[in-house]
N, C-alpha and C. Protein backbone atom coordinates (compact mmCIF):
# COMPACT_ATOMS: atom_id res chain seq x y z
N UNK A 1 0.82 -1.19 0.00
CA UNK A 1 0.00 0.00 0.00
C UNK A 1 0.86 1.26 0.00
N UNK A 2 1.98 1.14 0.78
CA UNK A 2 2.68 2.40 0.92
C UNK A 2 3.33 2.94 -0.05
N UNK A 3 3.60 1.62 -1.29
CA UNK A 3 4.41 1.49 -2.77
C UNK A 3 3.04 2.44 -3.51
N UNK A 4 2.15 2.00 -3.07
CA UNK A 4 1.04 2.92 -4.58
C UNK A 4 0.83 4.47 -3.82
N UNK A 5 0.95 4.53 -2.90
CA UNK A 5 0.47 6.01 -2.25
C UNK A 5 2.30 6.45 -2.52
N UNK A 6 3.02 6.00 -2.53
CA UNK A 6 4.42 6.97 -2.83
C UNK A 6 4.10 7.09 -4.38
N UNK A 7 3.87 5.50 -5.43
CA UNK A 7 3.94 5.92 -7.00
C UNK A 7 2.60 7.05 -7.39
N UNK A 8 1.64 7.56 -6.61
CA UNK A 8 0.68 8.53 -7.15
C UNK A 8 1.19 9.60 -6.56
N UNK A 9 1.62 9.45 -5.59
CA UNK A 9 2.19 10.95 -4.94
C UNK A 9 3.08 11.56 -6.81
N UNK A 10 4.15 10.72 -6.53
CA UNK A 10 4.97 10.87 -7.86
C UNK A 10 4.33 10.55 -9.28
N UNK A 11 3.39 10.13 -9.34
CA UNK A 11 2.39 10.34 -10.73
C UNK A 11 2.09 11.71 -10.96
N UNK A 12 1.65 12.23 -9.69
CA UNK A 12 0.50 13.52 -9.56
C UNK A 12 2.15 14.66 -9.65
N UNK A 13 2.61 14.53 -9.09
CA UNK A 13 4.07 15.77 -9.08
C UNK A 13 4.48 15.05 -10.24
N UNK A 14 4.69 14.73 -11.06
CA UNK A 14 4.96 14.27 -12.46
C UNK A 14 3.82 15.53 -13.25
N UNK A 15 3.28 14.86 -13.39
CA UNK A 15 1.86 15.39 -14.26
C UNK A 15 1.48 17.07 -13.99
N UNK A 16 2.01 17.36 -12.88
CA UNK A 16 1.88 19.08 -12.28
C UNK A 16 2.99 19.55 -12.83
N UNK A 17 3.63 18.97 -12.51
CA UNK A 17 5.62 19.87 -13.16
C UNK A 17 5.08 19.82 -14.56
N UNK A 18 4.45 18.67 -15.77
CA UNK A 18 4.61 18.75 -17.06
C UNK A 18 3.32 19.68 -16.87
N UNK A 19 2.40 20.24 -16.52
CA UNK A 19 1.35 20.93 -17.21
C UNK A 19 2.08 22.24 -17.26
N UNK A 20 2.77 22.51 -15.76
CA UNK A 20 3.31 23.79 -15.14
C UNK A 20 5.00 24.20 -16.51
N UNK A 21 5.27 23.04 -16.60
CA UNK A 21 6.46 23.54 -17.82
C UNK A 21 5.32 23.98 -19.37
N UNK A 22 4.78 22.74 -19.29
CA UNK A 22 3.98 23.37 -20.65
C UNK A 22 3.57 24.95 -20.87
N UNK A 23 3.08 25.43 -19.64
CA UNK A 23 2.35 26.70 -19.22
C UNK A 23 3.69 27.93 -19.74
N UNK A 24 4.77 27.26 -19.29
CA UNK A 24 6.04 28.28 -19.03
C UNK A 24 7.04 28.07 -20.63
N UNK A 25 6.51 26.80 -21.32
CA UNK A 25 6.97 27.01 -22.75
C UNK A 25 6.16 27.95 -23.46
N UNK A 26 4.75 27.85 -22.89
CA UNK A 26 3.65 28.76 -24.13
C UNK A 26 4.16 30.12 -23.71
N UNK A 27 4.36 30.65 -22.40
CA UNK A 27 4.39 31.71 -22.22
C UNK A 27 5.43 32.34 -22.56
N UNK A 28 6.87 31.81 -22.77
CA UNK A 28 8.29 31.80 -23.49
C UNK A 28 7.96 31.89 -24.95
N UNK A 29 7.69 31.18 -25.58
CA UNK A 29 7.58 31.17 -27.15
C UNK A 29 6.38 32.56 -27.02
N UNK A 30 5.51 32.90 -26.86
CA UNK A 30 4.84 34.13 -26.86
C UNK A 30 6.05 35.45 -26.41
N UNK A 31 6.82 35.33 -25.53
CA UNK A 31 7.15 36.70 -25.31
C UNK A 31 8.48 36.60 -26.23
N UNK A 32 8.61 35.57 -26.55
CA UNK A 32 9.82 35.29 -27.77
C UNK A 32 9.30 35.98 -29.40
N UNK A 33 7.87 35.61 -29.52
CA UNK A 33 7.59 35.85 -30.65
C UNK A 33 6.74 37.39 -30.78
N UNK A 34 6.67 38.08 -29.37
CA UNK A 34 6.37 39.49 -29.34
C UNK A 34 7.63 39.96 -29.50
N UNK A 35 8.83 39.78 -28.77
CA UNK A 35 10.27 40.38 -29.23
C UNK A 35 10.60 40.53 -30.67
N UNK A 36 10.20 39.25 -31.53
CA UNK A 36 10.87 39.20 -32.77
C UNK A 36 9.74 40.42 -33.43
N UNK A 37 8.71 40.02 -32.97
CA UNK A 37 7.82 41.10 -33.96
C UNK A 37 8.20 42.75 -33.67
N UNK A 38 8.75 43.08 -32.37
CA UNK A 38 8.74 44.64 -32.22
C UNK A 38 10.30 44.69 -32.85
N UNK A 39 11.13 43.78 -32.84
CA UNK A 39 12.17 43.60 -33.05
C UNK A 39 12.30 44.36 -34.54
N UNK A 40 11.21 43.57 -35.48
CA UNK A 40 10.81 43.62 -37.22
C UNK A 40 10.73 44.37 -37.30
N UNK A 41 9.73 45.64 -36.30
CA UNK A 41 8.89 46.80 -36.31
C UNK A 41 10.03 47.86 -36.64
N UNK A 42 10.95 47.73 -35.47
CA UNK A 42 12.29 48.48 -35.47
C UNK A 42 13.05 48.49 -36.38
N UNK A 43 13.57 47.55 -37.18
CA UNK A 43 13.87 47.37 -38.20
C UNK A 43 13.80 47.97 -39.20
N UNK A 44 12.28 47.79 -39.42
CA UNK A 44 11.78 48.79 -40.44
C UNK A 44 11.57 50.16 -40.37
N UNK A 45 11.38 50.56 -39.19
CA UNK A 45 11.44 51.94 -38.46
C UNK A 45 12.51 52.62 -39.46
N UNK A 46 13.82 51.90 -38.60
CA UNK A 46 14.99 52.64 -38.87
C UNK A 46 15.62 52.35 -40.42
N UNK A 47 15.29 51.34 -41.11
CA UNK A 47 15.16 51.50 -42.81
C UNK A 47 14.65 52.44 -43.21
N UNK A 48 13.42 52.79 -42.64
CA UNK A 48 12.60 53.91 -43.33
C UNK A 48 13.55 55.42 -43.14
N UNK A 49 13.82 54.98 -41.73
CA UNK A 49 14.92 56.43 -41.35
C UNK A 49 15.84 57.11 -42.74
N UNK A 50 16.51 55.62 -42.65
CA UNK A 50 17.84 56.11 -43.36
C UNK A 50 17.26 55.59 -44.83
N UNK A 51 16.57 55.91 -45.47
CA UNK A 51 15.89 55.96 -46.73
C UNK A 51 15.63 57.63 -46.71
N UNK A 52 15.08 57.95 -45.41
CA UNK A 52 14.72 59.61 -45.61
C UNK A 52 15.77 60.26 -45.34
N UNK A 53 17.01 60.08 -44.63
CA UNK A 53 18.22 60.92 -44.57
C UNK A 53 18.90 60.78 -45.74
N UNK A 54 19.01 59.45 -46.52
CA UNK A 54 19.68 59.73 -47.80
C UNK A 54 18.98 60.15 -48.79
N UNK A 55 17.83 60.47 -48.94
CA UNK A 55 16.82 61.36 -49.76
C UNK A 55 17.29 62.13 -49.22
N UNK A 56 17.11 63.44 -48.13
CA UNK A 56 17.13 64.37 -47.69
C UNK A 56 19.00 65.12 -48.05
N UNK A 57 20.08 64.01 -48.07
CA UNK A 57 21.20 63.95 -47.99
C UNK A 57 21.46 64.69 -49.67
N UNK A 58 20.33 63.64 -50.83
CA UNK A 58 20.83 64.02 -51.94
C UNK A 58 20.39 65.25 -52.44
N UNK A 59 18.92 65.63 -51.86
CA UNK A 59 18.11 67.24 -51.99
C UNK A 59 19.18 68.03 -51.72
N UNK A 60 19.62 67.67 -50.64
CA UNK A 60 20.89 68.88 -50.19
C UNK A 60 21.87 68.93 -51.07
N UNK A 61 22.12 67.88 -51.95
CA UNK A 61 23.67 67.84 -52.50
C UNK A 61 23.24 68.55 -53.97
N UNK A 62 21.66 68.06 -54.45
CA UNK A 62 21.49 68.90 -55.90
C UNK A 62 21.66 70.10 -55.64
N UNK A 63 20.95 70.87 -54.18
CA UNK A 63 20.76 72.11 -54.07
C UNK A 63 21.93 72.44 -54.17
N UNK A 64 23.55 72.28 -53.65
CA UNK A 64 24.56 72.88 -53.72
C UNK A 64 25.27 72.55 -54.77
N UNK A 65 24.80 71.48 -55.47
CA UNK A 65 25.14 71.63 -57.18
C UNK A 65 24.44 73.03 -57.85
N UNK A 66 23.56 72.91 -57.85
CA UNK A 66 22.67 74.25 -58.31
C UNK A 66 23.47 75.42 -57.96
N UNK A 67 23.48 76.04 -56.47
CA UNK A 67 23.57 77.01 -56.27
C UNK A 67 25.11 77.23 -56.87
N UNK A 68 26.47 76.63 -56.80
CA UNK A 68 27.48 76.46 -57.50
C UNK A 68 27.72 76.60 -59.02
N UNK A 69 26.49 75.77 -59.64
CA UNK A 69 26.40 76.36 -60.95
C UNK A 69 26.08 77.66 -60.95
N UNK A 70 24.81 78.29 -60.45
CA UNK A 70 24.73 79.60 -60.56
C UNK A 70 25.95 80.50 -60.17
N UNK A 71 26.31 80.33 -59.09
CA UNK A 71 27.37 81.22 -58.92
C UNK A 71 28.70 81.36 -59.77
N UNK A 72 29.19 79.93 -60.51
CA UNK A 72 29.81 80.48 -61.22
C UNK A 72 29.37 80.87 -62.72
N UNK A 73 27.73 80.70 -62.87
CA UNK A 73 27.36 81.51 -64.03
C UNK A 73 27.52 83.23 -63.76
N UNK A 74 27.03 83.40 -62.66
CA UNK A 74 26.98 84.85 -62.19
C UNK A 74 28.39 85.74 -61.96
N UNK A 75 29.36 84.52 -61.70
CA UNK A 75 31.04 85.21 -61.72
C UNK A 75 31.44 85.17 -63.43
N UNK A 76 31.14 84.18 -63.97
CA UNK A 76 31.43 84.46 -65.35
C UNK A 76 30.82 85.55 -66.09
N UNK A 77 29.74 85.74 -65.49
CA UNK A 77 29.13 87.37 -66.38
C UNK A 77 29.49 88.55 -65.77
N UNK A 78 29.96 88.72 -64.69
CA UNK A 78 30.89 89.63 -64.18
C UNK A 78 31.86 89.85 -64.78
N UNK A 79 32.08 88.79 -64.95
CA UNK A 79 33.96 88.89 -65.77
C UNK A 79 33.95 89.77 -66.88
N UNK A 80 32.94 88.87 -67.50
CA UNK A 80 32.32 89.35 -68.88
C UNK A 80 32.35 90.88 -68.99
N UNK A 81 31.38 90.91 -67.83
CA UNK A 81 30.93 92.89 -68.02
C UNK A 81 32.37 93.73 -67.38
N UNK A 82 32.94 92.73 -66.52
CA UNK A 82 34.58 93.44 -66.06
C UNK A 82 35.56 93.92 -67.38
N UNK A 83 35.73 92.79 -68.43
CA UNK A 83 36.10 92.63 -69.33
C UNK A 83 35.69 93.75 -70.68
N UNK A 84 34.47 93.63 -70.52
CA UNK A 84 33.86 94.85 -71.86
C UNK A 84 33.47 96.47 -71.27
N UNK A 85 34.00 96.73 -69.49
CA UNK A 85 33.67 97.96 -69.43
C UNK A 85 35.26 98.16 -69.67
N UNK A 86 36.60 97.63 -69.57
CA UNK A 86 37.71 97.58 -69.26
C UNK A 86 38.23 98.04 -71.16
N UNK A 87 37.84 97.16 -71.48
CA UNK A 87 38.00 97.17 -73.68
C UNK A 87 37.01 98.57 -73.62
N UNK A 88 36.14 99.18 -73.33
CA UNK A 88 35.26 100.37 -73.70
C UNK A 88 36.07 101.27 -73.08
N UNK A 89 36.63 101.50 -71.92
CA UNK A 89 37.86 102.43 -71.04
C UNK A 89 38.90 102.83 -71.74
N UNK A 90 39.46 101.02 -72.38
CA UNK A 90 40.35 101.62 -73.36
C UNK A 90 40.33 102.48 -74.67
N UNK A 91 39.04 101.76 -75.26
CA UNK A 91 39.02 102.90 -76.56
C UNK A 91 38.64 104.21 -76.24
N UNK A 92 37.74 104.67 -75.29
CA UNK A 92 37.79 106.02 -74.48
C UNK A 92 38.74 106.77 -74.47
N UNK A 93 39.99 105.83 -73.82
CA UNK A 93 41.13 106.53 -73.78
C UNK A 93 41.87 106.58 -74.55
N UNK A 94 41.96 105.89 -75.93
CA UNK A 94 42.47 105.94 -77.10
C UNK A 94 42.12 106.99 -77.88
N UNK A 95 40.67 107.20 -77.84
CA UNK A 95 40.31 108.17 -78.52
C UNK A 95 40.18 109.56 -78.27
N UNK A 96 40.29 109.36 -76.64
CA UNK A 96 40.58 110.81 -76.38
C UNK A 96 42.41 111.38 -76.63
N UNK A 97 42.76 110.38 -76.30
CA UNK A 97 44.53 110.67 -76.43
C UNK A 97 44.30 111.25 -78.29
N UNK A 98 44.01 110.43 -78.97
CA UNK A 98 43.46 110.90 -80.47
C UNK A 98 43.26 112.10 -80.85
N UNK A 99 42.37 112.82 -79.94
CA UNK A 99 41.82 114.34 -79.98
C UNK A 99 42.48 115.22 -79.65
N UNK A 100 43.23 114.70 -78.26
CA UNK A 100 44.25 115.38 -78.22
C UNK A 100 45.45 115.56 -78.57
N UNK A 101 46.11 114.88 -79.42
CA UNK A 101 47.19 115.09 -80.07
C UNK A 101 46.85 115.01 -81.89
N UNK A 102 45.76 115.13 -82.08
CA UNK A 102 45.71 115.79 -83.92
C UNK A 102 45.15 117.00 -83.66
C-alpha cells in the first residue's frame, strides 16, 4: 500500500511539473515571438529612417550643385561685363589721347 500512495504521490508531481512547464513554454515562445515582432517593427522603423536621410542627404547635395552652378554663371558674367567695361575704357582713352594730339 505504501508502494502505490508513494507511486501517485509521484504520478501527480509528475503530471503538475509537465502541465506547469507546458504553461512556461507557451508563455516563453509568446514573449519570444512578441520580441521578434517589435524587433521587425524596429527594423523597419529605422530602414525607413535612413531611406529619408539619404533622400534628404541628396536634396541637399542637388541644391549645392545648383547654387554652384549659378554662382559660377553669375562670376562668369561679371567677368564678362569686367572685361567689356575695361575694352570700352580703353578705346575712351584711345580716342581721347586721339583728340588730343591731332
Amino acid at each position: 500500500m505504501r508502494k502505490i500512495v508513494i507511486a501517485t504521490t509521484a504520478a501527480v508531481a509528475a503530471l503538475s511539473l509537465a502541465a506547469c512547464s507546458e504553461k512556461t513554454q507557451d508563455a516563453t515562445e509568446a514573449a519570444a515571438s512578441s520580441a521578434a515582432d517589435d524587433m521587425s517593427a524596429m527594423a523597419t522603423d529605422a530602414a525607413g529612417a535612413v531611406d529619408d536621410a539619404g533622400d534628404a542627404m541628396a536634396g541637399a547635395a542637388n541644391d549645392a550643385a545648383d547654387a554652384a552652378k549659378d554662382a559660377g554663371a553669375d562670376a562668369a558674367d561679371a567677368a564678362g561685363d569686367a572685361a567689356s567695361s575695361a575694352e570700352q575704357a580703353a578705346k575712351d582713352a584711345e580716342a581721347e589721347m586721339d583728340n588730343h594730339t591731332n
